[in-house]
C-alpha atoms as a PDB file:
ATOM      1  CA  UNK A   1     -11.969  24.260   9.400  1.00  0.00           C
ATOM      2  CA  UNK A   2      -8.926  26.534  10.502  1.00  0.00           C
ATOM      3  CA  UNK A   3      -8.166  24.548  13.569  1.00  0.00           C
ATOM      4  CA  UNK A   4      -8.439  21.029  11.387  1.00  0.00           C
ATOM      5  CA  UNK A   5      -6.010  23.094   8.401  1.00  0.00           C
ATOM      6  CA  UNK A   6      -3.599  23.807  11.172  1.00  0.00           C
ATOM      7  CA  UNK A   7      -3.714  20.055  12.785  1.00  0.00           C
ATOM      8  CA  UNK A   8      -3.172  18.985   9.111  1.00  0.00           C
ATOM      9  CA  UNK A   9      -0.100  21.075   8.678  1.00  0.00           C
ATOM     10  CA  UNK A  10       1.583  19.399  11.652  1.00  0.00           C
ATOM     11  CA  UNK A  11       0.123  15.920  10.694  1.00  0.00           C
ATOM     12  CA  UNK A  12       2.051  16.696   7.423  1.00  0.00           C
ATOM     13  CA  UNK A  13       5.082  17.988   9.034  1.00  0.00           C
ATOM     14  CA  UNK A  14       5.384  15.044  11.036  1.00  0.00           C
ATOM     15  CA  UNK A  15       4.610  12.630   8.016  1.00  0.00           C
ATOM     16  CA  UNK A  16       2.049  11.058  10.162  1.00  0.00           C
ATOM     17  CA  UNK A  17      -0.280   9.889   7.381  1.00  0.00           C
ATOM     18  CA  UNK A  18      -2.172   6.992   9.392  1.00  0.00           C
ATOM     19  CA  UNK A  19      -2.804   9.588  11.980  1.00  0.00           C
ATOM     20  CA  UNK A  20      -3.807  12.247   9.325  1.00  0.00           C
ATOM     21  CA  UNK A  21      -6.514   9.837   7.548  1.00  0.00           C
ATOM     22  CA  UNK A  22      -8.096   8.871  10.825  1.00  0.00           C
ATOM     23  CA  UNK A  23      -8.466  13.250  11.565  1.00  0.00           C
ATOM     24  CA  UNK A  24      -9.799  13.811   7.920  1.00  0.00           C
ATOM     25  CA  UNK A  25     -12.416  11.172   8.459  1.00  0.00           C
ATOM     26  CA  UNK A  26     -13.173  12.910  12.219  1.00  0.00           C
ATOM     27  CA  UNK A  27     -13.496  16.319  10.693  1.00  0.00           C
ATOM     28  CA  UNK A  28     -15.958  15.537   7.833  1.00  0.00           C
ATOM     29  CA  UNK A  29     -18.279  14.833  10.801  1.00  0.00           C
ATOM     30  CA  UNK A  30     -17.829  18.413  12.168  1.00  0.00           C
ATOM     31  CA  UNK A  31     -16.738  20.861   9.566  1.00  0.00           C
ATOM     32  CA  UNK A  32     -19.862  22.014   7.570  1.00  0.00           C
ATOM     33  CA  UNK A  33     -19.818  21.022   3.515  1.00  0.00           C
ATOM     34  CA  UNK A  34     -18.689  24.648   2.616  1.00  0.00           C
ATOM     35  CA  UNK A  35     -15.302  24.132   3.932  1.00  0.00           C
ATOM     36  CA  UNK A  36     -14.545  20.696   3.226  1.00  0.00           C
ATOM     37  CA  UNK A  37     -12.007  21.860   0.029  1.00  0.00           C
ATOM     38  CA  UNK A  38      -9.036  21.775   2.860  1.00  0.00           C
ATOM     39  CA  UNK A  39     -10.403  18.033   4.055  1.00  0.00           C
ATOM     40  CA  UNK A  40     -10.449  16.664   0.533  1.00  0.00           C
ATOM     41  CA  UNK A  41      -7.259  17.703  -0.508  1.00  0.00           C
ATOM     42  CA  UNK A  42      -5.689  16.401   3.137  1.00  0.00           C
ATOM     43  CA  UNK A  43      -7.929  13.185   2.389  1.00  0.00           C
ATOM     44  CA  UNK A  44      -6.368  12.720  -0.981  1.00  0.00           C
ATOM     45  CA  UNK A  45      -2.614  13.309   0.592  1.00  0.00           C
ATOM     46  CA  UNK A  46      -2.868  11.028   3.287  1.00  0.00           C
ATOM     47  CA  UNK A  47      -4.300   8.134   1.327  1.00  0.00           C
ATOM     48  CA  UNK A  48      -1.300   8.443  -1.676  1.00  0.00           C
ATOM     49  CA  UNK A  49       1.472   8.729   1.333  1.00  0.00           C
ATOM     50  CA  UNK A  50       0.120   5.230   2.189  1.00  0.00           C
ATOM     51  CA  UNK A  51      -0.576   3.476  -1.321  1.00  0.00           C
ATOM     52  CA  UNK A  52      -4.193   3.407  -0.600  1.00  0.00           C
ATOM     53  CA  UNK A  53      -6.796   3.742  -3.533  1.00  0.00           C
ATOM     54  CA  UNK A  54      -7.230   7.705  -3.832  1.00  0.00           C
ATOM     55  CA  UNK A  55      -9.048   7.187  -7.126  1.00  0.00           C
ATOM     56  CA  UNK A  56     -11.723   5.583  -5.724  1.00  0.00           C
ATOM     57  CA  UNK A  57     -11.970   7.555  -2.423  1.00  0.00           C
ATOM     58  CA  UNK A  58     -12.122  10.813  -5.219  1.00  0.00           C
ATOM     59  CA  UNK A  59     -14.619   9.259  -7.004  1.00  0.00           C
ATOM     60  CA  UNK A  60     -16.970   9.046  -4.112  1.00  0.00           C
ATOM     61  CA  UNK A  61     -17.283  12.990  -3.496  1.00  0.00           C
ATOM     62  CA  UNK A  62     -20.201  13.375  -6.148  1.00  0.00           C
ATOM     63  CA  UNK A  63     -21.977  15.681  -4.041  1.00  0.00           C
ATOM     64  CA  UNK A  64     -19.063  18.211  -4.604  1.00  0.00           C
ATOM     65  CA  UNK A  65     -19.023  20.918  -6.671  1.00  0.00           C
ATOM     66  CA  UNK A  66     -17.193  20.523  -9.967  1.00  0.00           C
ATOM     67  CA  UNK A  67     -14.876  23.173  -9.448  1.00  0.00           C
ATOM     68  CA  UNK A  68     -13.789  21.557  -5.973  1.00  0.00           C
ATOM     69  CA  UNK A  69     -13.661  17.894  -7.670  1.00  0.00           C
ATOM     70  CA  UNK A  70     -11.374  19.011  -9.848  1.00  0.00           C
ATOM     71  CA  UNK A  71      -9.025  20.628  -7.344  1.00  0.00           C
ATOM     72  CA  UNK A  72      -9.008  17.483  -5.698  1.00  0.00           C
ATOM     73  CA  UNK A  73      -8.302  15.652  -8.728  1.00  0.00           C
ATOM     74  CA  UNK A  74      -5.237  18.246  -9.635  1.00  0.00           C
ATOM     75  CA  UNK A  75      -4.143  17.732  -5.705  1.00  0.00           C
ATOM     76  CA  UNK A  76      -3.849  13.880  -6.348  1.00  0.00           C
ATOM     77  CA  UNK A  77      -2.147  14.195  -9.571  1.00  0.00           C
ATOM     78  CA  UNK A  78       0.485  16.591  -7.771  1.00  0.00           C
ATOM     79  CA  UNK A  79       1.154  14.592  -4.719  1.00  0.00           C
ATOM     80  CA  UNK A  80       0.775  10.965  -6.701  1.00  0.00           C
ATOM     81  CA  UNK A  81       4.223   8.853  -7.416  1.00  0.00           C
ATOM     82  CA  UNK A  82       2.916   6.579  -9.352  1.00  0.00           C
ATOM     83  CA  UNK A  83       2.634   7.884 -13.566  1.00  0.00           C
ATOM     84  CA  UNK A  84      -0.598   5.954 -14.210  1.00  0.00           C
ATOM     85  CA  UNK A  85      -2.320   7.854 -11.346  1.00  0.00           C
ATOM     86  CA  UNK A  86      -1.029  11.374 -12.242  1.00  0.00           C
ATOM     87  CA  UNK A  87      -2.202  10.875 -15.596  1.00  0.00           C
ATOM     88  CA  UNK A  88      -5.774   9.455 -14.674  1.00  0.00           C
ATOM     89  CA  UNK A  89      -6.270  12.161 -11.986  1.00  0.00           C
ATOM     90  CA  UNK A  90      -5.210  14.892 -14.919  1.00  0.00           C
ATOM     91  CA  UNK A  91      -7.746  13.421 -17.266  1.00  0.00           C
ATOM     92  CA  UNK A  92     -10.622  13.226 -14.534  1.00  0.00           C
ATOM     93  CA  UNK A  93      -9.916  16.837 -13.771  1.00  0.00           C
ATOM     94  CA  UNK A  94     -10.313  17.863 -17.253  1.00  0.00           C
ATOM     95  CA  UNK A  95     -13.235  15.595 -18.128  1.00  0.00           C
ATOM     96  CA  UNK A  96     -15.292  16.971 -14.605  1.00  0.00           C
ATOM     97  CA  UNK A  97     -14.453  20.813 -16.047  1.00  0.00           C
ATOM     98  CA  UNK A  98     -15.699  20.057 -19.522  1.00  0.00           C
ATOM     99  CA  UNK A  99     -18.558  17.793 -18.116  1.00  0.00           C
ATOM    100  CA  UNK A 100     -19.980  20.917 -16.307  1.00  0.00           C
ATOM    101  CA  UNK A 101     -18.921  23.241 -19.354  1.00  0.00           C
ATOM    102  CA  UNK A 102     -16.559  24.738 -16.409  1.00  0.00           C
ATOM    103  CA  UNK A 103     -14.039  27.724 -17.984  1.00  0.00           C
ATOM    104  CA  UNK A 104     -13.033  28.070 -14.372  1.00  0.00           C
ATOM    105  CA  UNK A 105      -9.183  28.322 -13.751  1.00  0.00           C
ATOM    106  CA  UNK A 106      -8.779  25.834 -10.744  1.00  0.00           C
END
């Protein structure tokens, strides 16, 4: 998971995003479940840097815990441009916490 947080970092740098989707997708095939916090939020950056659907890529990751949905929801709502988006990613953050009766700080 280090080596695919450092790749991401450059991928970032570089504002490769294209590039960066197509090594989030590799590394979910490698990088055990336990570590795949740093490939979510890298997932949900790449995707809004190219006006894809994040919502619906977010909504997929149901087998997450909801402590680490929720960081990935607050990740999209940080990075997103588009108003609509930041407020539907805030609102899914705080419904998946209260859902799970969460008190966690994420």
């Amino acid at each position: 998971a280090l080596l695919y947080a450092a790749t991401f970092g450059c991928i970032t740098e570089t504002k490769q995003w294209k590039l960066g989707e197509e090594k989030v997708e590799e590394a979910f095939k490698y990088v055990p479940a336990t570590h795949h916090r740093v490939l979510w939020e890298a997932k949900v950056l790449y995707l809004s840097k190219q006006g894809k659907n994040v919502i619906h890529a977010v909504s997929s990751m149901k087998e997450a815990t909801a402590s680490l949905q929720a960081k990935v929801w607050l990740k999209l709502a940080r990075s997103s441009a588009n108003i609509h988006n930041q407020y539907t990613a805030y609102q899914s953050a705080i419904d998946i916490l209260k859902k799970d009766d969460s008190i966690e700080v994420v």
